[in-house]
N, C-alpha and C. Protein backbone atom coordinates (compact mmCIF):
# COMPACT_ATOMS: atom_id res chain seq x y z
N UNK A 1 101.73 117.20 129.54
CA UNK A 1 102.81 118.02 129.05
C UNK A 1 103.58 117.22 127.99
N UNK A 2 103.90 117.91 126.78
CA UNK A 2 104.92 117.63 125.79
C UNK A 2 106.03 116.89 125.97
N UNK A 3 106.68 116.02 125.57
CA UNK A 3 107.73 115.55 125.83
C UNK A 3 108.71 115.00 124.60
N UNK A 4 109.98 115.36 124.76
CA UNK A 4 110.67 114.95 123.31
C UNK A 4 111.42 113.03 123.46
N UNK A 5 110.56 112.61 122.61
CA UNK A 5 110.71 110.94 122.24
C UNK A 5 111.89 110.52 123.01
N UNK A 6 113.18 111.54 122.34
CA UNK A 6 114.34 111.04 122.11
C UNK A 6 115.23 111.99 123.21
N UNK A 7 115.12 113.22 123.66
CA UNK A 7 116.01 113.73 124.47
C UNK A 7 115.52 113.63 125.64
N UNK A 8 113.76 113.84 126.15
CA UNK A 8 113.02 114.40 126.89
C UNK A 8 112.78 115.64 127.31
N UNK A 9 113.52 116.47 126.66
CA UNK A 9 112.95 117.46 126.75
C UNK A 9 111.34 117.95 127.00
N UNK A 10 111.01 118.96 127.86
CA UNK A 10 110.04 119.20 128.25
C UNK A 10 109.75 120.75 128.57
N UNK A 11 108.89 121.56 128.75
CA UNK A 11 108.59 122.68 128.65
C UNK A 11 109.05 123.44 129.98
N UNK A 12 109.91 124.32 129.91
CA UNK A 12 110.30 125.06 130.96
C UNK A 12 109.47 126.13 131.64
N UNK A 13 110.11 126.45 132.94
CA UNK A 13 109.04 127.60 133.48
C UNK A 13 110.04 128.49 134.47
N UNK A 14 109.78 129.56 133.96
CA UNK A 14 110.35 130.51 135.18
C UNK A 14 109.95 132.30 135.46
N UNK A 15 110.46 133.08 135.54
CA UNK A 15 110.10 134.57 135.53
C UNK A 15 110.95 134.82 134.44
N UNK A 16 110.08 136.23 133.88
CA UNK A 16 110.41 137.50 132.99
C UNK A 16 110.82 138.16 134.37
N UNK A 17 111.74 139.33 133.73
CA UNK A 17 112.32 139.93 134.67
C UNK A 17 112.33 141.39 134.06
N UNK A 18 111.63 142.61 134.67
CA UNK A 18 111.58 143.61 134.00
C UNK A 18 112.95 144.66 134.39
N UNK A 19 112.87 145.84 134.51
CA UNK A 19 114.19 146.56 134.44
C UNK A 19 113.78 146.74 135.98
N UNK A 20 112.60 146.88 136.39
CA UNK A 20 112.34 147.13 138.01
C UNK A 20 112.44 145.83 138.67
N UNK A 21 112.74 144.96 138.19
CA UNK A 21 112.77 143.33 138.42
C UNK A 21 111.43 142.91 139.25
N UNK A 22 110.20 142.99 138.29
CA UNK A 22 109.08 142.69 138.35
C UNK A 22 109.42 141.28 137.88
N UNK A 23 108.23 140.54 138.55
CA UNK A 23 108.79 138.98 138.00
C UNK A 23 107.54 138.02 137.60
N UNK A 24 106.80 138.00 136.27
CA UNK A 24 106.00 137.29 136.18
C UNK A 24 106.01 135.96 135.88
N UNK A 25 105.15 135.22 135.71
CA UNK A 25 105.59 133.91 135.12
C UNK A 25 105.80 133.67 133.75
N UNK A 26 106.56 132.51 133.21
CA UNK A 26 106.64 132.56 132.14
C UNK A 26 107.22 130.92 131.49
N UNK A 27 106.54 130.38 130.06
CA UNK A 27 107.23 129.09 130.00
C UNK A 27 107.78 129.03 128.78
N UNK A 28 108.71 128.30 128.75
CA UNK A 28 109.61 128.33 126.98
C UNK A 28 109.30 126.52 126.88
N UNK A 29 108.90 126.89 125.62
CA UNK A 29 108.22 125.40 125.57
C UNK A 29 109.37 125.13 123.94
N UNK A 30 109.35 123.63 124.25
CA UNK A 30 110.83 123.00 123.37
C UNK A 30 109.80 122.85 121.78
N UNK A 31 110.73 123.29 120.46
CA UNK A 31 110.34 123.16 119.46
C UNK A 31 109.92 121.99 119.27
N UNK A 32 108.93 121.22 119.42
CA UNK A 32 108.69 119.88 118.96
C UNK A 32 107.94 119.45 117.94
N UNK A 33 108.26 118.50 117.28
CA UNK A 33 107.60 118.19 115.65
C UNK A 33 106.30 117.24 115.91
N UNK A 34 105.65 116.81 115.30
CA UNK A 34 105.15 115.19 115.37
C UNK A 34 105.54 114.38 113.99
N UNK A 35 106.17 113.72 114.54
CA UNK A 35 107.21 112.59 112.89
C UNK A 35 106.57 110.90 113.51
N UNK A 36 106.63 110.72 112.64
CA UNK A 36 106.17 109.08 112.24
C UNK A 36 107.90 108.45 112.01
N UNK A 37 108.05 107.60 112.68
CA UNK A 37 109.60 106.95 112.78
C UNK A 37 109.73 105.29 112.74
N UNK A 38 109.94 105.24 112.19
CA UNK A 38 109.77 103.32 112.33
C UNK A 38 110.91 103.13 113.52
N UNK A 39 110.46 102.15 114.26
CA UNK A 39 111.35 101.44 115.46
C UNK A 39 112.56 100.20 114.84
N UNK A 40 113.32 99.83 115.53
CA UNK A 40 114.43 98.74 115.59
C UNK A 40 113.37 97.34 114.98
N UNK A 41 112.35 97.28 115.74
CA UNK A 41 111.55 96.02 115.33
C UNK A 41 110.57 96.20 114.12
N UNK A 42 110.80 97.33 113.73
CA UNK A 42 109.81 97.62 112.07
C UNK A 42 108.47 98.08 112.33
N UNK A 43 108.25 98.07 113.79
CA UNK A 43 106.71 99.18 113.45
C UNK A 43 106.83 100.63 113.55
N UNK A 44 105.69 101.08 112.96
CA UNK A 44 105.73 102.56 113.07
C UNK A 44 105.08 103.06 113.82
N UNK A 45 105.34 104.11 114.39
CA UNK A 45 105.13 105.17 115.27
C UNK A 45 105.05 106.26 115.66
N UNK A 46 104.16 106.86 116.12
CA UNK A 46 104.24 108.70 115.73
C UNK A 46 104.37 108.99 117.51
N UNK A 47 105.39 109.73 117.20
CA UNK A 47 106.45 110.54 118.21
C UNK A 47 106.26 112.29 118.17
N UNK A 48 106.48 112.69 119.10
CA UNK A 48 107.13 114.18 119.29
C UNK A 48 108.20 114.06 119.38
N UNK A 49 109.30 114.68 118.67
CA UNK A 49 110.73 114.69 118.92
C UNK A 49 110.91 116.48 118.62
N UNK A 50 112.15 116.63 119.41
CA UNK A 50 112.69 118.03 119.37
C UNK A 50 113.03 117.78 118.21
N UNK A 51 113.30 119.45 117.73
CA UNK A 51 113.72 120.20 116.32
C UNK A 51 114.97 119.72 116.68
N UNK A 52 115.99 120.23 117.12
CA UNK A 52 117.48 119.56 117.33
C UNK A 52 117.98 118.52 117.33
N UNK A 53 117.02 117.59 118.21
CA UNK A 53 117.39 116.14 117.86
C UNK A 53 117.08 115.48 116.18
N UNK A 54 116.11 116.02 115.94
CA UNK A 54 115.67 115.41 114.76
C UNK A 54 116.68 115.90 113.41
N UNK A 55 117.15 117.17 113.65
CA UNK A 55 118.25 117.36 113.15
C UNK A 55 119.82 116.17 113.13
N UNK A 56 119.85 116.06 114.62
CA UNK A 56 121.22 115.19 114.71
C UNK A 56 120.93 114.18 114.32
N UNK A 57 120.19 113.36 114.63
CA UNK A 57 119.77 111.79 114.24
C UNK A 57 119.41 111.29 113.37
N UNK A 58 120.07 110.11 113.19
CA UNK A 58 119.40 109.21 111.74
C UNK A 58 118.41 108.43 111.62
N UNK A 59 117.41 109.22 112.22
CA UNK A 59 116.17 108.23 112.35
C UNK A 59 115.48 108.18 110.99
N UNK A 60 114.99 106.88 110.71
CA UNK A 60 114.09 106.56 109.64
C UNK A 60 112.89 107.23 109.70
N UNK A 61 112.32 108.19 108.96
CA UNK A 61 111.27 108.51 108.81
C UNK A 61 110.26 107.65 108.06
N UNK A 62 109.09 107.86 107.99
CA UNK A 62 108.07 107.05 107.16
C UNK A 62 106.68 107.73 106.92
């Protein structure tokens, strides 16, 4: 399973719910990118990070 680098985010699971409250399964899976990010110690690295985080953060891309 997917996981975000930096928040952890991970893919959810639960029921749809119809108007008769039929209940199937169902998963919402987190927008995740694959970005190449250099680390604190200068190597690079390719990550999944969420769309949101990658928004907030000042990570170095490469």
């Amino acid at each position: 399973m997917a996981e975000c680098y930096v928040t952890g985010k991970k893919t959810l699971t639960g029921n749809r719910r119809s108007h008769a409250l039929n209940a199937t399964r169902h998963t919402w899976k987190s927008n995740l990118q694959n970005v190449r990010i250099r680390l604190e110690d200068g190597t690079v690295k390719r990550v999944k990070i969420s769309a949101r985080a990658l928004k907030k953060l000042q990570l170095e891309r490469v």
